[in-house]
Protein backbone atom coordinates (compact mmCIF):
# COMPACT_ATOMS: atom_id res chain seq x y z
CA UNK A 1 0.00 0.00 0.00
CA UNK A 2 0.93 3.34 -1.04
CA UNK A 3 1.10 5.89 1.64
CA UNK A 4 1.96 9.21 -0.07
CA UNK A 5 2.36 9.39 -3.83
CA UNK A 6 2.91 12.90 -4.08
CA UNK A 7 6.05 12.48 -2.63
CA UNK A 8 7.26 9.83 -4.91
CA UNK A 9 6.05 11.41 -7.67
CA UNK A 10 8.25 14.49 -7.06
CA UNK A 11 11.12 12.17 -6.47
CA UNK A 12 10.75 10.29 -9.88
CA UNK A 13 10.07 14.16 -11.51
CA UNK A 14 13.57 14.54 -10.15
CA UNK A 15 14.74 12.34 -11.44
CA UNK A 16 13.62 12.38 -15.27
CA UNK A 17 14.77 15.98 -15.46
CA UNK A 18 18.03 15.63 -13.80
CA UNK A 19 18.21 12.74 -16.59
CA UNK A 20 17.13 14.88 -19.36
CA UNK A 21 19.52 17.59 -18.26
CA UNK A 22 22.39 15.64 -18.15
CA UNK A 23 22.54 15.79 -21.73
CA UNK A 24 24.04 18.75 -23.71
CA UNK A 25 22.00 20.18 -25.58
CA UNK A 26 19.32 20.19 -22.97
CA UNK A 27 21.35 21.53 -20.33
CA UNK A 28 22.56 24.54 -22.82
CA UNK A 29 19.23 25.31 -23.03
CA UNK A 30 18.56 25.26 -19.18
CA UNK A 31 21.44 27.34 -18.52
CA UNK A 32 24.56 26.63 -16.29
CA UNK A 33 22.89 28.53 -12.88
CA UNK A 34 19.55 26.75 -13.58
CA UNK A 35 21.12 23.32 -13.95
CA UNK A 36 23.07 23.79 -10.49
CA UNK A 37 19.85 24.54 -8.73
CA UNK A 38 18.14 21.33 -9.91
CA UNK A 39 20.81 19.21 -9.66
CA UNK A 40 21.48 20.49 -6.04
CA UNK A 41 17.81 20.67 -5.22
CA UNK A 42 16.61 17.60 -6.52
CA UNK A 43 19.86 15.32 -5.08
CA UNK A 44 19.24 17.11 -1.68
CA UNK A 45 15.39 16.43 -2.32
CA UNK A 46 16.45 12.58 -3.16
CA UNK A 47 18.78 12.51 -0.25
CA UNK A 48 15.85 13.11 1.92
CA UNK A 49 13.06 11.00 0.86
CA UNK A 50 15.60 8.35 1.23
CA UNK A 51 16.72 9.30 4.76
CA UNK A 52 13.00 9.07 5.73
CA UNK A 53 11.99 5.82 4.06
CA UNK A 54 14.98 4.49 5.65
CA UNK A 55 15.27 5.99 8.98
CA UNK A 56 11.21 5.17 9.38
CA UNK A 57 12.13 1.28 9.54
CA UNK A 58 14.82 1.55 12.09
CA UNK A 59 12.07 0.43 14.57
CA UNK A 60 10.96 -2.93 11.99
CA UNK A 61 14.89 -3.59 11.47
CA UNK A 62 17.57 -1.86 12.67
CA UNK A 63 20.41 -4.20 11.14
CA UNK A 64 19.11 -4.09 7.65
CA UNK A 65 18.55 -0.03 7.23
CA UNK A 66 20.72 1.35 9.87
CA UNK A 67 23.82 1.34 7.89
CA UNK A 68 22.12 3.03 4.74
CA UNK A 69 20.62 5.76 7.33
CA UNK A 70 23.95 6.15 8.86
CA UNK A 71 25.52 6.03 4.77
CA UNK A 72 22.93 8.73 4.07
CA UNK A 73 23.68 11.14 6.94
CA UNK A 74 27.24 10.95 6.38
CA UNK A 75 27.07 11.38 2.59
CA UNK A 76 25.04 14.82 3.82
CA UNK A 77 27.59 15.56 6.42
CA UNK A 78 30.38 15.14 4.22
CA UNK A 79 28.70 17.41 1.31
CA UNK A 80 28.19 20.12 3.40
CA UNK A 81 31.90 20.25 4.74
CA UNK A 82 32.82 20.06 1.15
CA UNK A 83 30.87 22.97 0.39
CA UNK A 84 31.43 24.51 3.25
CA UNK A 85 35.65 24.63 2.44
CA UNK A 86 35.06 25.63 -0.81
CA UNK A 87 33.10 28.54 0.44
CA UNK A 88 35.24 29.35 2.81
CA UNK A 89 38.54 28.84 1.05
CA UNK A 90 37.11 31.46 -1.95
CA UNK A 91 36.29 33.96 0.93
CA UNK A 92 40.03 33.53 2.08
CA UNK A 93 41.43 33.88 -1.43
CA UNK A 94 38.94 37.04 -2.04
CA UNK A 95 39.89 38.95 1.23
């Protein structure tokens, strides 16, 4: 049973444009600052809908989905320190 399609829905929407716009000529046409925002928000949107699914079973079983909640958070953790040094390191280099 189906909970909340809406959700998936967006997910798999996501998806098929990320897809699409992985391509050249499409992502041309979508523009360079355009393509980072979808690709960012739909990854981070992705990320999410995973961590939920996941982290809602803990309770059913913990040994099957607690290393791909745990894989999930620090795949986040490690993107944001990423961006985080890049941020900072252009800030540095601007100053």
């Amino acid at each position: 049973m189906v909970k909340d399609t809406h959700h998936a829905n967006l997910g798999y929407l996501f998806i098929i444009l990320m897809t699409i716009t992985s391509f050249k000529t499409p992502a041309v046409i979508l523009g360079r600052r355009n393509w980072q925002i979808l690709h960012t928000v739909g990854m981070y949107y992705l990320w999410l809908s995973f961590l939920v699914g996941f982290s809602s079973r803990l309770t059913e079983s913990w040994w099957i989905y607690t290393p791909f909640t745990f894989g999930l958070l620090l795949a986040v953790i490690l993107r944001l320190v990423s961006t985080n040094k890049q941020i900072l390191t252009k800030w540095i280099h601007h100053a």
